[in-house]
Protein backbone atom coordinates (compact mmCIF):
# COMPACT_ATOMS: atom_id res chain seq x y z
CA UNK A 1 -41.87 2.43 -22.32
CA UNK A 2 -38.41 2.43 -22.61
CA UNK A 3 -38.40 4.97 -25.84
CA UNK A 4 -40.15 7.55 -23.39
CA UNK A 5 -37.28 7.65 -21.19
CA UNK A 6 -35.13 10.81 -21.57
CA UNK A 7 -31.58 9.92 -19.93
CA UNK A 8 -29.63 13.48 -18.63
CA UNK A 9 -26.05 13.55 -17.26
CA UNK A 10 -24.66 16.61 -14.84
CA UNK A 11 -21.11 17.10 -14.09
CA UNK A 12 -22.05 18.01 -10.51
CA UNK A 13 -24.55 16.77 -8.06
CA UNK A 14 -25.19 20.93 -7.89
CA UNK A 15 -27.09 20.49 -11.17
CA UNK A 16 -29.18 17.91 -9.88
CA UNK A 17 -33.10 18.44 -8.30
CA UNK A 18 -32.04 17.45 -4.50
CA UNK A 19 -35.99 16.35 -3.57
CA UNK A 20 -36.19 14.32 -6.31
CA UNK A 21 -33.08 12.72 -5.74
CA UNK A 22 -33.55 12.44 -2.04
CA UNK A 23 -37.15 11.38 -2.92
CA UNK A 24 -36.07 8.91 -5.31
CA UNK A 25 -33.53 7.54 -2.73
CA UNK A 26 -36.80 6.38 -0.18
CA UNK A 27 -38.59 4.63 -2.41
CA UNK A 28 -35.14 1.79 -2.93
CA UNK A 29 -35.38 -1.20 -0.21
CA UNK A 30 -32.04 -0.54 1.19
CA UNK A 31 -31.32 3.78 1.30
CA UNK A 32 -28.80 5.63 3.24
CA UNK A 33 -27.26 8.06 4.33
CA UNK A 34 -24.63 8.47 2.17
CA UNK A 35 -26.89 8.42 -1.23
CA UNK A 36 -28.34 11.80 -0.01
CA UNK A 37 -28.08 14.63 -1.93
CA UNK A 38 -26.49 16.37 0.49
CA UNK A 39 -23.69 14.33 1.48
CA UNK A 40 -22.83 14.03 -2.55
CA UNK A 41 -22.96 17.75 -2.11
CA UNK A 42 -20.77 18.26 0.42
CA UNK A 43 -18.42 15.81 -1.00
CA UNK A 44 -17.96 18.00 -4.26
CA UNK A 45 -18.58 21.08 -2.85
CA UNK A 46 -15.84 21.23 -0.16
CA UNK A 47 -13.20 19.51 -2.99
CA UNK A 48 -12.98 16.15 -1.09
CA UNK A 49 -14.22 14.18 -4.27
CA UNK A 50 -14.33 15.77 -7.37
CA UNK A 51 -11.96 16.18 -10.67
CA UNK A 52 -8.88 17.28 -8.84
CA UNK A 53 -8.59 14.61 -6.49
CA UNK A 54 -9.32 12.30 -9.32
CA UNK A 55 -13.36 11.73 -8.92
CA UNK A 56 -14.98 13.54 -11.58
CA UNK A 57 -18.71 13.65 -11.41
CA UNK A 58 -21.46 12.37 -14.18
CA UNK A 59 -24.68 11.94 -12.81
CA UNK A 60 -26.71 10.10 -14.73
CA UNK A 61 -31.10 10.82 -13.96
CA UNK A 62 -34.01 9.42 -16.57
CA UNK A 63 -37.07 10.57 -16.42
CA UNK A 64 -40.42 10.48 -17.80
CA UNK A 65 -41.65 13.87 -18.73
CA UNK A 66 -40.56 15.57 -15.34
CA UNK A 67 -41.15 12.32 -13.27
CA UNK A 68 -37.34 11.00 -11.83
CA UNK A 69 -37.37 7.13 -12.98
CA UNK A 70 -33.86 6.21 -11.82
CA UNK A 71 -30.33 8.11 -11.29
CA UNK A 72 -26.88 7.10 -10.28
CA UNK A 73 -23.84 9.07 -9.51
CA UNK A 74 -20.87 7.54 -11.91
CA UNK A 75 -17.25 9.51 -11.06
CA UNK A 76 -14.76 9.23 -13.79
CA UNK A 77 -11.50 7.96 -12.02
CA UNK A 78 -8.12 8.29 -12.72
CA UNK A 79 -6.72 5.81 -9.71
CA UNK A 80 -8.36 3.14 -7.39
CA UNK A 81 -7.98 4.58 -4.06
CA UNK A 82 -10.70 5.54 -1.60
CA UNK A 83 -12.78 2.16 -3.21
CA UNK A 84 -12.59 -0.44 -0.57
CA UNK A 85 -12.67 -2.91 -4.01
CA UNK A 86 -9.01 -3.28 -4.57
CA UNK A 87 -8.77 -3.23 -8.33
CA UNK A 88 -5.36 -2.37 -8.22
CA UNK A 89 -4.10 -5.97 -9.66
CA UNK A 90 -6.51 -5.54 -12.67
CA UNK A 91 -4.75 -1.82 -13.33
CA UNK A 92 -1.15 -3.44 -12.79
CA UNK A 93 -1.70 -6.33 -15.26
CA UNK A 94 -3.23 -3.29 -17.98
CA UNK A 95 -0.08 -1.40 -17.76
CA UNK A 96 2.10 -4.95 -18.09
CA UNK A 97 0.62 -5.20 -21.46
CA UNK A 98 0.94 -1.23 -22.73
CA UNK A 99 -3.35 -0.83 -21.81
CA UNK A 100 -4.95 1.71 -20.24
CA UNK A 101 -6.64 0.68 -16.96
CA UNK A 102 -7.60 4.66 -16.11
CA UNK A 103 -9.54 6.43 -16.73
CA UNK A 104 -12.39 4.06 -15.43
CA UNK A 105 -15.86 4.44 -14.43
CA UNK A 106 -17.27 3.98 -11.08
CA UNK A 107 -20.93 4.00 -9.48
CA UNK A 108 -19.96 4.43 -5.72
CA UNK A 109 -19.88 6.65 -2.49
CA UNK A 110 -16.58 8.25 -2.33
CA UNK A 111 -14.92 6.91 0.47
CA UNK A 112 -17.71 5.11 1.82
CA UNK A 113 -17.78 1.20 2.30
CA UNK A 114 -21.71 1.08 2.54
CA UNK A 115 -23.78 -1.31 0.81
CA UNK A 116 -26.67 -0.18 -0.18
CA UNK A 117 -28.73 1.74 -3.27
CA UNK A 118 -26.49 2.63 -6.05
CA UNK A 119 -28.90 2.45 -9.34
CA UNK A 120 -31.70 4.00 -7.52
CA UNK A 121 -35.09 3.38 -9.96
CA UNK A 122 -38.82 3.17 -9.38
CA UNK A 123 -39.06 -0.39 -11.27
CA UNK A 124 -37.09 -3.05 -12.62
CA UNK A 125 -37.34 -1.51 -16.12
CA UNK A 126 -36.08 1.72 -15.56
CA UNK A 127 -33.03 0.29 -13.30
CA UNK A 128 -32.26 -1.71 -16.76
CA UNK A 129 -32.56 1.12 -18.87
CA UNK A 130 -30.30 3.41 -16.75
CA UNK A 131 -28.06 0.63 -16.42
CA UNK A 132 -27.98 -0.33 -20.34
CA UNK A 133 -27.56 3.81 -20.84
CA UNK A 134 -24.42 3.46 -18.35
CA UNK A 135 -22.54 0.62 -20.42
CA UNK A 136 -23.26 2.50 -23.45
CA UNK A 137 -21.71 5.87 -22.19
CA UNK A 138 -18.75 4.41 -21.51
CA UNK A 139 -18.00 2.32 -24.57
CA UNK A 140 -18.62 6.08 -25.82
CA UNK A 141 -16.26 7.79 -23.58
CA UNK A 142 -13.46 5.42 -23.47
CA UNK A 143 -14.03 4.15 -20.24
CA UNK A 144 -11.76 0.80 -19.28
CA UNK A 145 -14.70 -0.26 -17.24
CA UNK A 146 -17.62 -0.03 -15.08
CA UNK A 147 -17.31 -1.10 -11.63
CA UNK A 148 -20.37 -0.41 -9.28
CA UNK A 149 -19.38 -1.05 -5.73
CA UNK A 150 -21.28 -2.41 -2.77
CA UNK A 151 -24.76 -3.00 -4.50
CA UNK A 152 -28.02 -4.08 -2.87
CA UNK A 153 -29.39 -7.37 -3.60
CA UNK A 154 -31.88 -6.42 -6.69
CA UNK A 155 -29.12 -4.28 -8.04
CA UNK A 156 -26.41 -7.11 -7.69
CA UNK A 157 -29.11 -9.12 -9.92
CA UNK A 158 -29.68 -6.83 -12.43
CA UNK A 159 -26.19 -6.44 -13.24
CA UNK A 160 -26.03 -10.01 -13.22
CA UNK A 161 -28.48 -10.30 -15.79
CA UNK A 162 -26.95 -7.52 -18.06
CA UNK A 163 -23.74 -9.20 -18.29
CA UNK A 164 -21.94 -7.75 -15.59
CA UNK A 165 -19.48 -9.77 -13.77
CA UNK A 166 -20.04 -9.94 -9.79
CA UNK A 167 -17.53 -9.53 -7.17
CA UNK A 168 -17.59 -10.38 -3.00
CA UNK A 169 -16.17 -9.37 -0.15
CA UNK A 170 -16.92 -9.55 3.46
CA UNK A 171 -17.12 -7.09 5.95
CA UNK A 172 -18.65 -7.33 9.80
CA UNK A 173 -22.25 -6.03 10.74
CA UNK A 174 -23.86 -6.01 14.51
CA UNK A 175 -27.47 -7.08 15.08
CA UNK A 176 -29.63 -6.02 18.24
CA UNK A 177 -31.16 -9.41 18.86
CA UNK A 178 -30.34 -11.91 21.06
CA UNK A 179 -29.72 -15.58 19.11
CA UNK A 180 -31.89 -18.46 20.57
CA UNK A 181 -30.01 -21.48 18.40
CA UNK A 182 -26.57 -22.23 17.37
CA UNK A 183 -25.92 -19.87 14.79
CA UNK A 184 -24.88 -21.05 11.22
CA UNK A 185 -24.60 -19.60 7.31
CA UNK A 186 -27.87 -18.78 6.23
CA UNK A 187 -29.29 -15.43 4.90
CA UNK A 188 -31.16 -12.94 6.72
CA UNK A 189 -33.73 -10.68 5.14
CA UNK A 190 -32.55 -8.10 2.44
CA UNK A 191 -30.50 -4.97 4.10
CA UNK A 192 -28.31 -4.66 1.59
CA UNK A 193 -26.03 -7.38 2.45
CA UNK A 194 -26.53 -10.79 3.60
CA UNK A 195 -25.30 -12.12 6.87
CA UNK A 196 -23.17 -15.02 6.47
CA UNK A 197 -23.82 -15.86 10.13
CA UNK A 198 -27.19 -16.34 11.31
CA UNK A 199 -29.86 -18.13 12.69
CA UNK A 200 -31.27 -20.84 11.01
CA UNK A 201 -34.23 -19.57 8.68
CA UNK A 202 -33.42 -16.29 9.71
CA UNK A 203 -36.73 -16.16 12.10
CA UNK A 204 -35.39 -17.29 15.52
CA UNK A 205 -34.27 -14.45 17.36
CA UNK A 206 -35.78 -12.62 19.47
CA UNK A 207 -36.24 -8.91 20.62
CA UNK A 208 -33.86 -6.42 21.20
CA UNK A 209 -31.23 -6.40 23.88
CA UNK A 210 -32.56 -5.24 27.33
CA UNK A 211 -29.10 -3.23 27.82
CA UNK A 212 -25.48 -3.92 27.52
CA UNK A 213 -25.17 -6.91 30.05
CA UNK A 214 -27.83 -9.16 28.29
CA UNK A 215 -25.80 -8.50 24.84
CA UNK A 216 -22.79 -9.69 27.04
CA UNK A 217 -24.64 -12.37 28.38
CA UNK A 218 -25.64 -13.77 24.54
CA UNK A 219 -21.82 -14.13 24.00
CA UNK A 220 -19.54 -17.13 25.11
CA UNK A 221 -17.66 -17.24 28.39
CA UNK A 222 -14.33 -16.55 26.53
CA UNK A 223 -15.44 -13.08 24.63
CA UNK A 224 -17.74 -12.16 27.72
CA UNK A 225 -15.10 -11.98 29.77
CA UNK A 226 -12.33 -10.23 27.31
CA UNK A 227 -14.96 -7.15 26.44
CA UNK A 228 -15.27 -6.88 30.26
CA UNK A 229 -11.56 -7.07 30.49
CA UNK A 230 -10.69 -4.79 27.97
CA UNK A 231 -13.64 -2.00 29.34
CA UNK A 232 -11.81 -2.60 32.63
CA UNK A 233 -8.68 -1.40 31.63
CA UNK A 234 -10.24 2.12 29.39
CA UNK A 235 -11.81 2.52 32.98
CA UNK A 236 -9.11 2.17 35.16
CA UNK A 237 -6.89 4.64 32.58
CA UNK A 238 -9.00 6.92 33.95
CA UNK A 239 -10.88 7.53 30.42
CA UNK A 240 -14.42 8.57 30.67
CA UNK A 241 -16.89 8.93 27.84
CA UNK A 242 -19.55 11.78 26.74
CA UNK A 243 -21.65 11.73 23.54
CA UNK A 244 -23.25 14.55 21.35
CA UNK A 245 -26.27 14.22 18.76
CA UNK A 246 -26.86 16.16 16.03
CA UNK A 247 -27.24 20.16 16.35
CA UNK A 248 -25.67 19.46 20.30
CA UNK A 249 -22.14 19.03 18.54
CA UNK A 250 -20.41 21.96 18.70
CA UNK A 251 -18.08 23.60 16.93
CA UNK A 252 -15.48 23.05 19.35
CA UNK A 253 -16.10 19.34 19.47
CA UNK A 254 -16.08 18.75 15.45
CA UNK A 255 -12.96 20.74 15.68
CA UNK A 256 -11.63 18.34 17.65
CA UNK A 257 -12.89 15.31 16.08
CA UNK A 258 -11.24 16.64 12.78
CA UNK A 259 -7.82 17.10 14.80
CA UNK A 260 -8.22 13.40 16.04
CA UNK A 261 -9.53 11.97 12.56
CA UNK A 262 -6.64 14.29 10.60
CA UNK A 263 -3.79 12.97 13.09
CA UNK A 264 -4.36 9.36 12.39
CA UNK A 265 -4.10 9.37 8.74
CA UNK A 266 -0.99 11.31 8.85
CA UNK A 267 0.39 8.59 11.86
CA UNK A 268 0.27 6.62 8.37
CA UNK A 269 1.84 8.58 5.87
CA UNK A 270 -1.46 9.66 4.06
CA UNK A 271 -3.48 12.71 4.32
CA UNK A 272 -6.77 12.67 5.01
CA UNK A 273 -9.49 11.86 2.18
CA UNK A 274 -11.79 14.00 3.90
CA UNK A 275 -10.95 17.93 4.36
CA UNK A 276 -12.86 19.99 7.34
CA UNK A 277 -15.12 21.93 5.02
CA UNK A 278 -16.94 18.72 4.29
CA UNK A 279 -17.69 17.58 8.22
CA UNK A 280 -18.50 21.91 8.43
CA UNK A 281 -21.17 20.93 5.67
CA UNK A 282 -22.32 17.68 7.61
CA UNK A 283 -22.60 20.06 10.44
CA UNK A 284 -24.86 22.34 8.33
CA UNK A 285 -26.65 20.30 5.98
CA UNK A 286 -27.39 16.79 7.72
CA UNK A 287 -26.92 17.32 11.08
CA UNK A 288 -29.43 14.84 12.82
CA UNK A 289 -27.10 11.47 10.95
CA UNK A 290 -24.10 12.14 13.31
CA UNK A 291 -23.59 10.90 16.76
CA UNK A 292 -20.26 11.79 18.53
CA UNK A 293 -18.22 10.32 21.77
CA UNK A 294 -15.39 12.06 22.95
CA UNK A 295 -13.06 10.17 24.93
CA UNK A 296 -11.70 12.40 28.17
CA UNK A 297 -8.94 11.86 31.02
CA UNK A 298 -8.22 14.27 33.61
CA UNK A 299 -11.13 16.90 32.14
CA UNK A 300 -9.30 16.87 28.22
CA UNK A 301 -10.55 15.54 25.53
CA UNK A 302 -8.46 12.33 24.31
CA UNK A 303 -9.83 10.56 21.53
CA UNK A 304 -13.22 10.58 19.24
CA UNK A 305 -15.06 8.42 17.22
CA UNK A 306 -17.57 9.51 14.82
CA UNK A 307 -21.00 7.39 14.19
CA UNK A 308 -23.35 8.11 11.22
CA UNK A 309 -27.18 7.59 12.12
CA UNK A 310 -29.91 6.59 9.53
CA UNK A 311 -32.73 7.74 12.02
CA UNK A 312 -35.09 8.17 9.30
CA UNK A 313 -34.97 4.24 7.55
CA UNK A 314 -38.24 4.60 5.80
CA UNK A 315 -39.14 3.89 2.37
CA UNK A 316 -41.32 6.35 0.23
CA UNK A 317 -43.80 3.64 -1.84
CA UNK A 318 -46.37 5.78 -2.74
CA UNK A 319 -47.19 9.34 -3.84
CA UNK A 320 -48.04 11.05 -0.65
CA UNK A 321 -44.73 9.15 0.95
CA UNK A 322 -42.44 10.64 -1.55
CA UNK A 323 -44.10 14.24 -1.08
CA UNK A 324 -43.92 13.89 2.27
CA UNK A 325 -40.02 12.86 2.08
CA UNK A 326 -39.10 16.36 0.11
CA UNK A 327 -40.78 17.85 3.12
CA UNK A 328 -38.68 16.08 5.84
CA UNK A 329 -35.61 16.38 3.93
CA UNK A 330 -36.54 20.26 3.07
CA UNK A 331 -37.57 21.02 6.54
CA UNK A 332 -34.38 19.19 8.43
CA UNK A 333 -32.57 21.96 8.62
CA UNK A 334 -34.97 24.47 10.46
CA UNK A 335 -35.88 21.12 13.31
CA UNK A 336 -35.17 21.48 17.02
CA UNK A 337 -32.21 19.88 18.27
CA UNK A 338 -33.22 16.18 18.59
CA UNK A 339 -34.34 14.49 21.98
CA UNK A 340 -31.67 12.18 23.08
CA UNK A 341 -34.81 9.70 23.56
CA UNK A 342 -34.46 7.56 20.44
CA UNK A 343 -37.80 6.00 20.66
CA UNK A 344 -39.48 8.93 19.89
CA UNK A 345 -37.91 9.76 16.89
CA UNK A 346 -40.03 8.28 14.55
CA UNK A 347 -43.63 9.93 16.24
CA UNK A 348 -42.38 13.16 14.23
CA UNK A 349 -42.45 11.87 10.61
CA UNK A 350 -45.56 11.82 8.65
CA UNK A 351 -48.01 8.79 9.18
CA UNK A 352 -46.62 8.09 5.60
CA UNK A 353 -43.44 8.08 6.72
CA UNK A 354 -43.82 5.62 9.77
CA UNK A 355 -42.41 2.16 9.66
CA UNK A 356 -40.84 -0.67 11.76
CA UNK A 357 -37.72 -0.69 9.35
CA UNK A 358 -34.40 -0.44 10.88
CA UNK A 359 -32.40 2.31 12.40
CA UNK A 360 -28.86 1.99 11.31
CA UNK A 361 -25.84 3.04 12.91
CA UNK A 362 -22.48 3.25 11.01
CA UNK A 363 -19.28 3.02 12.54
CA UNK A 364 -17.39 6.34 9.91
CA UNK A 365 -14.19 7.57 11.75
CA UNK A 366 -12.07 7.59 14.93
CA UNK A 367 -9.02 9.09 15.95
CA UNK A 368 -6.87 9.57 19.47
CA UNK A 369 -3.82 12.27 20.93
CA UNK A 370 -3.03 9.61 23.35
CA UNK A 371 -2.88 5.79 23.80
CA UNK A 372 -4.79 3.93 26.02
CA UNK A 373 -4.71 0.20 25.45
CA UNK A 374 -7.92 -1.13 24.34
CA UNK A 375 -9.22 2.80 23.87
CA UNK A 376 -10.14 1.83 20.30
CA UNK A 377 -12.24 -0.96 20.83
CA UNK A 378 -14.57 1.23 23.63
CA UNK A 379 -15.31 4.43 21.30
CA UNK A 380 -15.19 2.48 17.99
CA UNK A 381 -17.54 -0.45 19.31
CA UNK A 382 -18.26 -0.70 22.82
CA UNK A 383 -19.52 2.84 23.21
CA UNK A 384 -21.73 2.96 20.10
CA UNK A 385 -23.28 -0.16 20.41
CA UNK A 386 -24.66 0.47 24.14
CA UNK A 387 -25.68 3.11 22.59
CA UNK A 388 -27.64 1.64 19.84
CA UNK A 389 -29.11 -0.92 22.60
CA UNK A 390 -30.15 2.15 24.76
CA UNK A 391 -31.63 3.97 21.62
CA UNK A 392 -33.24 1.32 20.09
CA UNK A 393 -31.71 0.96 16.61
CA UNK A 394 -31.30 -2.22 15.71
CA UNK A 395 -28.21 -2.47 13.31
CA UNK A 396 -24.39 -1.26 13.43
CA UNK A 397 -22.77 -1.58 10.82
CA UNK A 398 -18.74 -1.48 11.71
CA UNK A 399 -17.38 -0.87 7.92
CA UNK A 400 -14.85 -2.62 5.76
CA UNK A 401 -12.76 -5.48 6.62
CA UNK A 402 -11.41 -6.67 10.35
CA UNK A 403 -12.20 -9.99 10.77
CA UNK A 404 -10.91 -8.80 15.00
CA UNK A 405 -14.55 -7.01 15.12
CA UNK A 406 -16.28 -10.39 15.27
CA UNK A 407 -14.82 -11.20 18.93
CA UNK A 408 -17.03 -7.89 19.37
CA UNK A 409 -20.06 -9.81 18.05
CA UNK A 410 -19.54 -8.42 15.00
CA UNK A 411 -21.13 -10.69 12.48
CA UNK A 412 -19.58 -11.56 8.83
CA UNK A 413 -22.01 -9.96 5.63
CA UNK A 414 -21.53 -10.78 2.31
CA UNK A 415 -21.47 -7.88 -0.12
CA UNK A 416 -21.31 -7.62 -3.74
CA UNK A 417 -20.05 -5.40 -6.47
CA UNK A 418 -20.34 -5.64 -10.15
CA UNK A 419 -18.12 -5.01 -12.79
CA UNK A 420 -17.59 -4.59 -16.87
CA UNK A 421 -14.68 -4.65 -18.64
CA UNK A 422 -14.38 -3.11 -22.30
CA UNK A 423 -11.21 -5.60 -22.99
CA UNK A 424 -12.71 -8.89 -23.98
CA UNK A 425 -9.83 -10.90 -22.91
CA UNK A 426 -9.01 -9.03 -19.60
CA UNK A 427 -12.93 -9.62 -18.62
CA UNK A 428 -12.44 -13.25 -19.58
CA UNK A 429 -9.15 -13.00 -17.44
CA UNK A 430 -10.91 -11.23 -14.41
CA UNK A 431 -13.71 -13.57 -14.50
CA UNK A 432 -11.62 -16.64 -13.85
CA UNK A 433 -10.45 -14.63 -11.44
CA UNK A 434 -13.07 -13.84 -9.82
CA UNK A 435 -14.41 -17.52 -9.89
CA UNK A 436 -11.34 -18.18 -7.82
CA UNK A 437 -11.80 -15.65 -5.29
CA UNK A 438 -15.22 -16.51 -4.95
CA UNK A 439 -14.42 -19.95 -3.69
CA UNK A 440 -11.73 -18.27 -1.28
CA UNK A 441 -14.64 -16.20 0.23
CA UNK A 442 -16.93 -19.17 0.41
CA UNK A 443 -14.07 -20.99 2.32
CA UNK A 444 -13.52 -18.26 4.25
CA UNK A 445 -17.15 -17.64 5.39
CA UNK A 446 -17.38 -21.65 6.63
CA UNK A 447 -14.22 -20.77 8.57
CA UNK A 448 -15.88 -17.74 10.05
CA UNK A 449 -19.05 -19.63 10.88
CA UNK A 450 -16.82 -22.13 13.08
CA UNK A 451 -16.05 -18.97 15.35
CA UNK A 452 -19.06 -17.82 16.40
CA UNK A 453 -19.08 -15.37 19.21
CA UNK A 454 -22.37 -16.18 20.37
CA UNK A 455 -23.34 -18.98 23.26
CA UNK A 456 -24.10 -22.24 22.28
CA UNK A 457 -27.32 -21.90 24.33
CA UNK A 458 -27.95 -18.62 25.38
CA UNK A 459 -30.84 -19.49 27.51
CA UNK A 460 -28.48 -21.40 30.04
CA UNK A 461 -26.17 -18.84 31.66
């Protein structure tokens, strides 16, 4: 089979079929967001990633006649930032002995710390093919190396299996299910990350929340009482919260989220990696995946934090699921503005298209014109998940790093990355490396699972 495969690469997601793509993207175990067409798009489109800020585009699609096997978007990069896989050691000890580290290849979401699909393919052959065809093309193009960042579980093994070398780290997810045993390191089923904390055999939990006091009531005494404590005080600042999905954001309020989420980069000396053209294409192109709280006092708008929804977690496994897909994604645009009743979201997808899979939330940006101690912690956690409790989605997933989020029941995940390098003695070097750091995570997960957040027996209150 693998002679039949005819391998294309675009230098912009523009030049690529966006229902096949999109298609393509529901048939992997663990899609997102982010891997949408139109989010790649808008990324290149409104200059936020693309050659002049140092992420130039090859996307790489094989086919079968006119059938999409497998694709993956590779940017050429000339630096390491917006990664979330600090590589910058490997570059430093290049340029200590006169070698290139840049440019370098990477098969990743600009900007987004997301695990999930990243060598999307409709079997294991043609993920091996595409992946084979990625090596070679940059061996050809003078690439330092191939890094692919935050892959899913079957990608992580593929990679393995080709040679690649893989790297963890750990960042902090939120389940909505109540534990019923002491929690300890195990692995859940496949999301795209494993929990490092969880309940033994991964089966013993039980349904979602009821609302935001039984999550509270799951925790210990001690982190019980300091959410309560720390909502008390956003309260008694006299902050109060309203929330916006999809086509009810206005302009006004992304306006104001983009003054928030501009203002705290540049409170750090950076500017923003994101310009306002790209949210105005969010706003325009994938509205229904965005879910906004606005943080008032005295009738103004304060602060904002800005949550990206995966509403539609389906996956397209056969023929009449993947047609059906192009028609979602196709029709989006022209839908009524959604209910705010999350359990009826699903009743208006195809039968096809109908599953039990999870709804994700993502935990993307926040940003505030005042202080208010503890404001942070209520619109970046607190607010979205009683939301997600109240809406029924069952996952929130809180981003990179912060090992502070899992006093907010934040659990530690495991994710993986994979990487080549052309230099046979720097990949020997980086996989000792590695080796080492490996062990530091493993230590550091066992310290993590000592601090659970959760109730030794949550049936006794």
């Amino acid at each position: 089979m693998a002679e039949d495969y005819v391998i294309r690469v675009k230098t912009s997601p523009l030049e690529v079929d966006a229902a096949a793509w999109d298609a393509l993207l529901q048939t992997q175990p663990n899609p997102s967001p982010f891997m949408r067409h139109a989010y790649l798009a808008a990324l290149h489109s409104s200059g936020s990633a693309n050659a002049k800020t140092g992420w130039k585009p090859h996307f790489f699609t094989l086919h079968v006649g006119e059938e999409l096997m497998a694709a993956c978007a590779i940017y050429e990069k000339t630096h390491s930032y917006g990664e979330y896989v600090f590589d910058w050691a490997w570059a430093n000890a290049y340029a200590q002995h006169g070698l290139p580290y840049y440019p370098k290849a990477v098969a990743a979401v600009p900007f987004t710390p997301v695990p999930g699909a990243r060598l999307m393919a409709r079997s294991p052959e043609a993920r091996t093919a595409l992946l084979q065809s990625l090596l070679r093309w940059c061996e050809q193009s003078g690439m330092s190396s191939l890094h692919l960042l935050f892959v899913d579980e079957a990608e992580g093994a593929a990679c393995e299996q080709a040679g690649l070398m893989l790297r963890h780290t750990v960042q902090f997810h939120w389940k909505n299910m109540a534990p019923t045993l002491v929690a300890s390191r195990t692995t859940l089923p496949p999301e795209g990350a494993h929990f490092a904390l969880g309940r033994p055999g991964g089966e013993t939990t039980s349904p979602g929340y009821a609302d935001f006091d039984a999550f509270l009531q799951s925790l210990s005494q001690e982190k019980r009482k300091k959410i309560r404590q720390e909502r008390r005080k956003v309260a008694e600042a006299g902050v109060t919260f309203r929330w916006s999905l999809g086509r009810d954001i206005t302009q006004a309020d992304w306006d104001f989220f983009y003054r928030c989420y501009e203002r705290t980069y540049l409170e750090h000396g950076n500017a923003p990696y994101l310009n306002r053209d790209f949210f105005q294409r969010m706003s325009d192109t994938m509205p229904d995946h965005w879910l906004l709280f606005i943080a008032e006092r005295n009738g103004h708008p304060i602060a904002t934090s800005l949550i990206a929804l995966d509403k539609y977690s389906t996956r397209a496994s056969n023929q009449n699921a993947q047609e059906d897909w192009a028609a979602v994604c196709s029709a989006q645009v022209k839908e009524e503005p959604a209910k705010r009743a999350g359990d009826t979201e699903q009743n208006a997808l195809p039968p096809s298209l109908r599953s039990e899979n999870e709804r994700v939330a993502y935990g993307r940006y926040w940003g505030a014109l005042e202080r208010v101690d503890c404001l942070h912690f209520e619109a970046c956690y607190y607010q979205p998940l009683q939301w997600c409790i109240e809406h029924g989605y069952q996952r929130f997933e809180g981003g990179a790093q912060g090992e502070h989020k899992m006093a907010r029941a934040l659990l530690p995940v495991k994710t993986t990355s994979a990487h080549w390098l052309a230099h046979p003695a720097f990949a020997d070097a980086v996989a000792r490396f590695l080796e080492r750091e490996d062990q530091g995570i493993s230590n550091y997960l066992d310290d993590l699972t000592q601090r659970s957040p959760f109730r030794q027996n949550p049936q006794k209150r």
